[in-house]
C-alpha atoms as a PDB file:
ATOM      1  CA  UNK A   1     205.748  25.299 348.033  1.00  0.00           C
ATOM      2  CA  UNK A   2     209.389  26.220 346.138  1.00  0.00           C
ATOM      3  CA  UNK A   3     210.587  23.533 344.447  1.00  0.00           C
ATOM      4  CA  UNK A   4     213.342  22.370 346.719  1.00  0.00           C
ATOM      5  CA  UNK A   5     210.363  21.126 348.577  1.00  0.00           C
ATOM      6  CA  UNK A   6     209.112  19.394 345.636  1.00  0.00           C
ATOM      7  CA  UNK A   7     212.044  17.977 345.148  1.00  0.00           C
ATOM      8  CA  UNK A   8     211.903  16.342 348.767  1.00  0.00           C
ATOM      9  CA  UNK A   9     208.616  15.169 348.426  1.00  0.00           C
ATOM     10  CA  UNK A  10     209.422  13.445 345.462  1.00  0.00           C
ATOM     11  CA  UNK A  11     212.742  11.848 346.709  1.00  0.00           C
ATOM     12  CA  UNK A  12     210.703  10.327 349.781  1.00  0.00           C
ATOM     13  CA  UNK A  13     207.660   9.235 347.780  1.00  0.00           C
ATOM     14  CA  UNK A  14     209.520   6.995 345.331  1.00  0.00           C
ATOM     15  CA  UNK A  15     212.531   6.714 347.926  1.00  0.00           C
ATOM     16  CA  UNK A  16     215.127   7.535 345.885  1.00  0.00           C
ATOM     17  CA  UNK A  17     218.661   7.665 347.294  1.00  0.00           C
ATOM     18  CA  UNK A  18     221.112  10.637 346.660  1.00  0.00           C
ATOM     19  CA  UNK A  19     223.276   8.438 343.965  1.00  0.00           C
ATOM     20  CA  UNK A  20     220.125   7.527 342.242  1.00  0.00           C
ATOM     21  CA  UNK A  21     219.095  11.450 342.470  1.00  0.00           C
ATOM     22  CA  UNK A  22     222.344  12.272 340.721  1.00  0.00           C
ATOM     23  CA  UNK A  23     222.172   9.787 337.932  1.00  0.00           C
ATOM     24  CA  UNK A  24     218.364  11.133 337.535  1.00  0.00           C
ATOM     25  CA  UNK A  25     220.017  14.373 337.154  1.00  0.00           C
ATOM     26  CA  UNK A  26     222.285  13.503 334.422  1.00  0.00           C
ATOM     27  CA  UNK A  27     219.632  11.346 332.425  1.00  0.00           C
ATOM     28  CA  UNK A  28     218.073  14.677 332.219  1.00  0.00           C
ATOM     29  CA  UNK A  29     221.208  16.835 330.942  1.00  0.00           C
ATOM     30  CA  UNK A  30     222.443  18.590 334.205  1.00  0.00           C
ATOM     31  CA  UNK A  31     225.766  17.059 336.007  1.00  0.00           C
ATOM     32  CA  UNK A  32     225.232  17.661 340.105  1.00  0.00           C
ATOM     33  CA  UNK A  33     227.477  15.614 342.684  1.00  0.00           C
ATOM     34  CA  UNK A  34     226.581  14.266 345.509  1.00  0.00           C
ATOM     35  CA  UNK A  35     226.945  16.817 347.588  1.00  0.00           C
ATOM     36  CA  UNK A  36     225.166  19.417 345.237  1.00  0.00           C
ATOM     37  CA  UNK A  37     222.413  16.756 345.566  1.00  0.00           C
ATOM     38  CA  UNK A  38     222.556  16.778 349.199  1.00  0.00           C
ATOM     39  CA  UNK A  39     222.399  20.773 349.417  1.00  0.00           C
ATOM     40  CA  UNK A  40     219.743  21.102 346.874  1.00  0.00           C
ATOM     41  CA  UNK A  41     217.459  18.544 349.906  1.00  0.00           C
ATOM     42  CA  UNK A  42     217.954  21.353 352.849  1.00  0.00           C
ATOM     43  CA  UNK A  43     214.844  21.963 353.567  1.00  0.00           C
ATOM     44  CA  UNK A  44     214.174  25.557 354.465  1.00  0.00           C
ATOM     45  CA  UNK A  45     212.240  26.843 357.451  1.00  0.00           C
ATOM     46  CA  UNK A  46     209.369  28.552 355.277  1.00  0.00           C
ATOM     47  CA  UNK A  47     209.179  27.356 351.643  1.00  0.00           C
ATOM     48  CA  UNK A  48     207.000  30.361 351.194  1.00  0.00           C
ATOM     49  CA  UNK A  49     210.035  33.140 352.116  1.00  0.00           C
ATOM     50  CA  UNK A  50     213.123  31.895 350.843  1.00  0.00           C
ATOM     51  CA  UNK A  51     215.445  34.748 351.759  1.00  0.00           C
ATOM     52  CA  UNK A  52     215.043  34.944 355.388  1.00  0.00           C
ATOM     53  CA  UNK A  53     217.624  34.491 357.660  1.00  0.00           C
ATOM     54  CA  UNK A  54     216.284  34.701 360.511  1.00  0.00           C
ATOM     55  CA  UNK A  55     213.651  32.051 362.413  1.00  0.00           C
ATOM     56  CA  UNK A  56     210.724  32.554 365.083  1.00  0.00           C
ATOM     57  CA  UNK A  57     213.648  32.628 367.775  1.00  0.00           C
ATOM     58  CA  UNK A  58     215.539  35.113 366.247  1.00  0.00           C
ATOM     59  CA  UNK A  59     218.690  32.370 365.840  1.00  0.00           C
ATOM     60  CA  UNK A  60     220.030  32.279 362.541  1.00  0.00           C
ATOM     61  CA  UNK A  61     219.278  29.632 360.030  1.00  0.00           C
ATOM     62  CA  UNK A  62     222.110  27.869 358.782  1.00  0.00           C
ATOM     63  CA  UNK A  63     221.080  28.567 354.923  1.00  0.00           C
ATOM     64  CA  UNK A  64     224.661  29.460 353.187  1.00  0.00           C
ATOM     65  CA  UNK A  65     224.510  25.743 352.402  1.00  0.00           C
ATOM     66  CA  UNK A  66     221.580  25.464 350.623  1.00  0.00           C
ATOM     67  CA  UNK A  67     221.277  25.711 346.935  1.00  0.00           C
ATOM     68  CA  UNK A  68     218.008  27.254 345.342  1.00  0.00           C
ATOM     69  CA  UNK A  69     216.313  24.786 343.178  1.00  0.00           C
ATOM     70  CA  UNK A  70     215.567  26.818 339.992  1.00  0.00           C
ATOM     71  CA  UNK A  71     212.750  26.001 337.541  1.00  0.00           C
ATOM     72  CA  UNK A  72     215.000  24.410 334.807  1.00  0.00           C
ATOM     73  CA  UNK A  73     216.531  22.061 337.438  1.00  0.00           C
ATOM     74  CA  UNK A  74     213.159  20.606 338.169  1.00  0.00           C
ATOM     75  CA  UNK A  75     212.888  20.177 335.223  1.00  0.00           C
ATOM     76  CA  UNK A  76     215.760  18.596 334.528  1.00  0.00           C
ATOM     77  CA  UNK A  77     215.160  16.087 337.231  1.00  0.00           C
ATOM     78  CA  UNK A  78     211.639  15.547 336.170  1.00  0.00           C
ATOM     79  CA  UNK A  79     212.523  14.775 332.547  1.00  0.00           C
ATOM     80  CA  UNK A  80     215.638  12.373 334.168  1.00  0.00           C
ATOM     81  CA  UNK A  81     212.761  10.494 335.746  1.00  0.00           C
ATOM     82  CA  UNK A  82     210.768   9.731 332.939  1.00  0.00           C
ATOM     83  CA  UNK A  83     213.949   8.536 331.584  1.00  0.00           C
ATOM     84  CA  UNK A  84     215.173   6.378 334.858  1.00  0.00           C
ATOM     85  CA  UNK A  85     211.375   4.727 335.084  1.00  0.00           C
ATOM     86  CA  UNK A  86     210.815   4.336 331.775  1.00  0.00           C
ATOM     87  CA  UNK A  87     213.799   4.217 329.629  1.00  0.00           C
ATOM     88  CA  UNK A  88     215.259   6.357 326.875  1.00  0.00           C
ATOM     89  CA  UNK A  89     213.720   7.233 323.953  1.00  0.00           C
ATOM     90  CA  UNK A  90     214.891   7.337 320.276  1.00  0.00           C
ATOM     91  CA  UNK A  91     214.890  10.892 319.213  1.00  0.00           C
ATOM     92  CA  UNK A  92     212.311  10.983 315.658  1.00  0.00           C
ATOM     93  CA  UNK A  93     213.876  13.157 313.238  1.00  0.00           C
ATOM     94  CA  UNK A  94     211.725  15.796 312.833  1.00  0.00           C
ATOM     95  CA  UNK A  95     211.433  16.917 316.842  1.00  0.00           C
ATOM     96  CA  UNK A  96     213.276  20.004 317.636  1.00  0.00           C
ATOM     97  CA  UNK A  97     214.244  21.090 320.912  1.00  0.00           C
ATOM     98  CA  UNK A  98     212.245  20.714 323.845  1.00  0.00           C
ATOM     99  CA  UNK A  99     210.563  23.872 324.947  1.00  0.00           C
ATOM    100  CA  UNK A 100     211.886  24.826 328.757  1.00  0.00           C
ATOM    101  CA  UNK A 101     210.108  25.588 331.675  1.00  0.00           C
ATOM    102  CA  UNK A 102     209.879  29.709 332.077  1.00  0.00           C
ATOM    103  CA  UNK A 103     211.417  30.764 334.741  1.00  0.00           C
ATOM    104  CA  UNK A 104     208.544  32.401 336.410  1.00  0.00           C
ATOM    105  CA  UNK A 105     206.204  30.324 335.571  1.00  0.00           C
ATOM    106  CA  UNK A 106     204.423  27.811 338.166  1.00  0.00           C
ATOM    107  CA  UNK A 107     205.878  24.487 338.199  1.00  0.00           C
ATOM    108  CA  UNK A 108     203.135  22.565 339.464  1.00  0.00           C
ATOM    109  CA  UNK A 109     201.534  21.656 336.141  1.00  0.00           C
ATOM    110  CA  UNK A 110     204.437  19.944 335.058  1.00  0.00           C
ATOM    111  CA  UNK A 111     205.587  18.339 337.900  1.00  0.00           C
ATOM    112  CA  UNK A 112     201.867  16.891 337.549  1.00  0.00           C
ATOM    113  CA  UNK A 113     202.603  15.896 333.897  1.00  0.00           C
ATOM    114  CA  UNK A 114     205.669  14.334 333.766  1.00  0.00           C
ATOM    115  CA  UNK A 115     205.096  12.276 337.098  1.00  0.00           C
ATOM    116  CA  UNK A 116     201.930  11.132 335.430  1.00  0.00           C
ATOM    117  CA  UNK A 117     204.067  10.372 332.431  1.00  0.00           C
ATOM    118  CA  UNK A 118     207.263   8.862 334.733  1.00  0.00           C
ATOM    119  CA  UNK A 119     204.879   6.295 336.892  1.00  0.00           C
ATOM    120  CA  UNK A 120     202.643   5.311 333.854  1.00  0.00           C
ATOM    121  CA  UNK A 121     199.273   6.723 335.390  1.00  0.00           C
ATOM    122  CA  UNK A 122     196.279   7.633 333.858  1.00  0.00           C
ATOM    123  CA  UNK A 123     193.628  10.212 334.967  1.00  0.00           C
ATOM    124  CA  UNK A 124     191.765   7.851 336.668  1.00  0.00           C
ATOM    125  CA  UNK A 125     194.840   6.897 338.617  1.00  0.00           C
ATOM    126  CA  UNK A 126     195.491  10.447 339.424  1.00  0.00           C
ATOM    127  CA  UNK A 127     191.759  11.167 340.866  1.00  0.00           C
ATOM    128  CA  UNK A 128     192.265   7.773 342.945  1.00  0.00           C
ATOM    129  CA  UNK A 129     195.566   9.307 344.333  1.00  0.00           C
ATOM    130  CA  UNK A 130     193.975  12.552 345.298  1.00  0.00           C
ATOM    131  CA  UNK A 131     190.876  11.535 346.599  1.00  0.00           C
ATOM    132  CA  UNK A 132     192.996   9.430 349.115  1.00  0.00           C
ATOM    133  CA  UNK A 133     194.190  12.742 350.435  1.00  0.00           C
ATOM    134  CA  UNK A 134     190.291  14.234 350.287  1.00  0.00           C
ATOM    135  CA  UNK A 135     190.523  16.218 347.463  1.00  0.00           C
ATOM    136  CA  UNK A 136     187.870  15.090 345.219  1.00  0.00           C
ATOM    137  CA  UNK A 137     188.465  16.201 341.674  1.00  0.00           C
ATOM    138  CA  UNK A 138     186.846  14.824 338.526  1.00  0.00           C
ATOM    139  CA  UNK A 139     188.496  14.314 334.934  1.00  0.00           C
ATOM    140  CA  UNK A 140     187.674  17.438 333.090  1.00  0.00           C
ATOM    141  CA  UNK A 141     189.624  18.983 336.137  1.00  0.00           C
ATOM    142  CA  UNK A 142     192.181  16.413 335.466  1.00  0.00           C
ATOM    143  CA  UNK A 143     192.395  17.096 332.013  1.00  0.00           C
ATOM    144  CA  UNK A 144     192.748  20.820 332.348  1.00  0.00           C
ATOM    145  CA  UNK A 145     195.617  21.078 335.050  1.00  0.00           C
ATOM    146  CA  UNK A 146     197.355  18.230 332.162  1.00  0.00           C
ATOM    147  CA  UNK A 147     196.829  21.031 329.321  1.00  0.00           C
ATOM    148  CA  UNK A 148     198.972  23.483 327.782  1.00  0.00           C
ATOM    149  CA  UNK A 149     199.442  27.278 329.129  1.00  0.00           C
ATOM    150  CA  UNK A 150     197.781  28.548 325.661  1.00  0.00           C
ATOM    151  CA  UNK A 151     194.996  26.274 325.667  1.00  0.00           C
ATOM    152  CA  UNK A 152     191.449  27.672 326.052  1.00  0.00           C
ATOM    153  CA  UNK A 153     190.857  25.180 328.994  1.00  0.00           C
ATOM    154  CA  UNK A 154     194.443  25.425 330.604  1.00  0.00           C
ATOM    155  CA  UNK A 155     194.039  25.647 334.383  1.00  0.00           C
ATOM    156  CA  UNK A 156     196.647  26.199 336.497  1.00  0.00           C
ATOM    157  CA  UNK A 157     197.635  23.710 339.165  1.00  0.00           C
ATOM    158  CA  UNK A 158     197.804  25.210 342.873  1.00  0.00           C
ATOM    159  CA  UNK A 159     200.028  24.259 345.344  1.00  0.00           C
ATOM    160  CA  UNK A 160     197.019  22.606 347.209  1.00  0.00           C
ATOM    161  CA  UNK A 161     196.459  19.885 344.666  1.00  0.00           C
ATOM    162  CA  UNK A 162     200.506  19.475 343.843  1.00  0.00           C
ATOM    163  CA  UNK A 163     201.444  19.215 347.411  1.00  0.00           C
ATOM    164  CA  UNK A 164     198.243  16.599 347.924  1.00  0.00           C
ATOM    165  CA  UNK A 165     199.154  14.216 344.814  1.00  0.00           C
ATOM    166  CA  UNK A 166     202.664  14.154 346.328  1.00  0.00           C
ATOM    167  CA  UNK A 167     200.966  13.166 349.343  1.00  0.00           C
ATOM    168  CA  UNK A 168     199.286  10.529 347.845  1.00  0.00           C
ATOM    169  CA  UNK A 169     201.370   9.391 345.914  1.00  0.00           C
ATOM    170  CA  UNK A 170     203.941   8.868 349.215  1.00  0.00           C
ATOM    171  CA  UNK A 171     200.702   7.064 351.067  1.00  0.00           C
ATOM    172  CA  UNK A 172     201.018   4.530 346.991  1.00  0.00           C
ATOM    173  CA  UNK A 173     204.515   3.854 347.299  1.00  0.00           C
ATOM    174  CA  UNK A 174     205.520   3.431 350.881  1.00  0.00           C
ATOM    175  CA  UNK A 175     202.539   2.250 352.375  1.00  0.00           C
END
């Protein structure tokens, strides 16, 4: 799953229209238009094999539109929508920089965090959300997808269990 797909799953889960995607955007430091907003949604034909031209037909897709969703602009996003749900916070003196997102590294544990962070859920919420999909998880699972990469019980978080809680959390939200 790339994250332009992410990005689509989240847009339809909490049904969130292309103006409200932009201001997300800027609450979380990067300035898109509309139409940026709107190519950054193309979906592609295989989220798995981004450069292909070329579908099952042989016709050509009509990709020169479509702008790659990098790391740091889900990221961006994400952190604009902990903002847009729950408000902005005062900056304590002491707190440096926030760290960014690696460019190769996998997305899908912090697109678990901050969502769980951005809707106010707890563990318990989370495990409800994917067991409506049938993946049954329990909370030291849970707890280790929600843990830093250097921690001793860091797991990562598959594409399986990311593309399920969006799921789920589209079955919570629209019905």
């Amino acid at each position: 799953m790339d994250n332009n797909d992410i990005l689509i799953r989240i847009r339809y889960a909490l049904n969130i229209r292309n103006t409200e995607m932009v201001e997300i955007f800027k609450l979380g430091g990067l300035e898109l238009t509309e139409e940026m907003v709107r190519k950054l949604l193309i979906k592609s034909k295989n989220p798995y094999r981004q450069n292909d031209k070329v579908d099952d037909q042989g016709a050509t897709e009509d990709m020169e539109e479509r702008i790659t969703c990098k790391n740091s602009m889900l990221e961006s996003f994400l952190n604009g929508l902990i903002t847009y749900k729950r408000g902005k916070q005062d900056a304590k003196p002491e707190s440096s920089e926030k760290p960014v997102l690696k460019n190769n590294e996998n997305p899908n544990n912090m697109l678990l965090k901050k969502l769980k962070i951005a809707l106010s859920l707890t563990s318990d919420d989370i495990i409800n959300i994917l067991a409506e999909t049938g993946v049954n998880v329990t909370k030291g699972e849970i707890s280790a997808l929600l843990r830093s990469e250097g921690h001793k019980n860091y797991k990562e978080c598959g594409d399986k269990y990311a593309r399920n809680f969006l799921k789920g959390l589209t079955n919570k939200y629209r019905g």
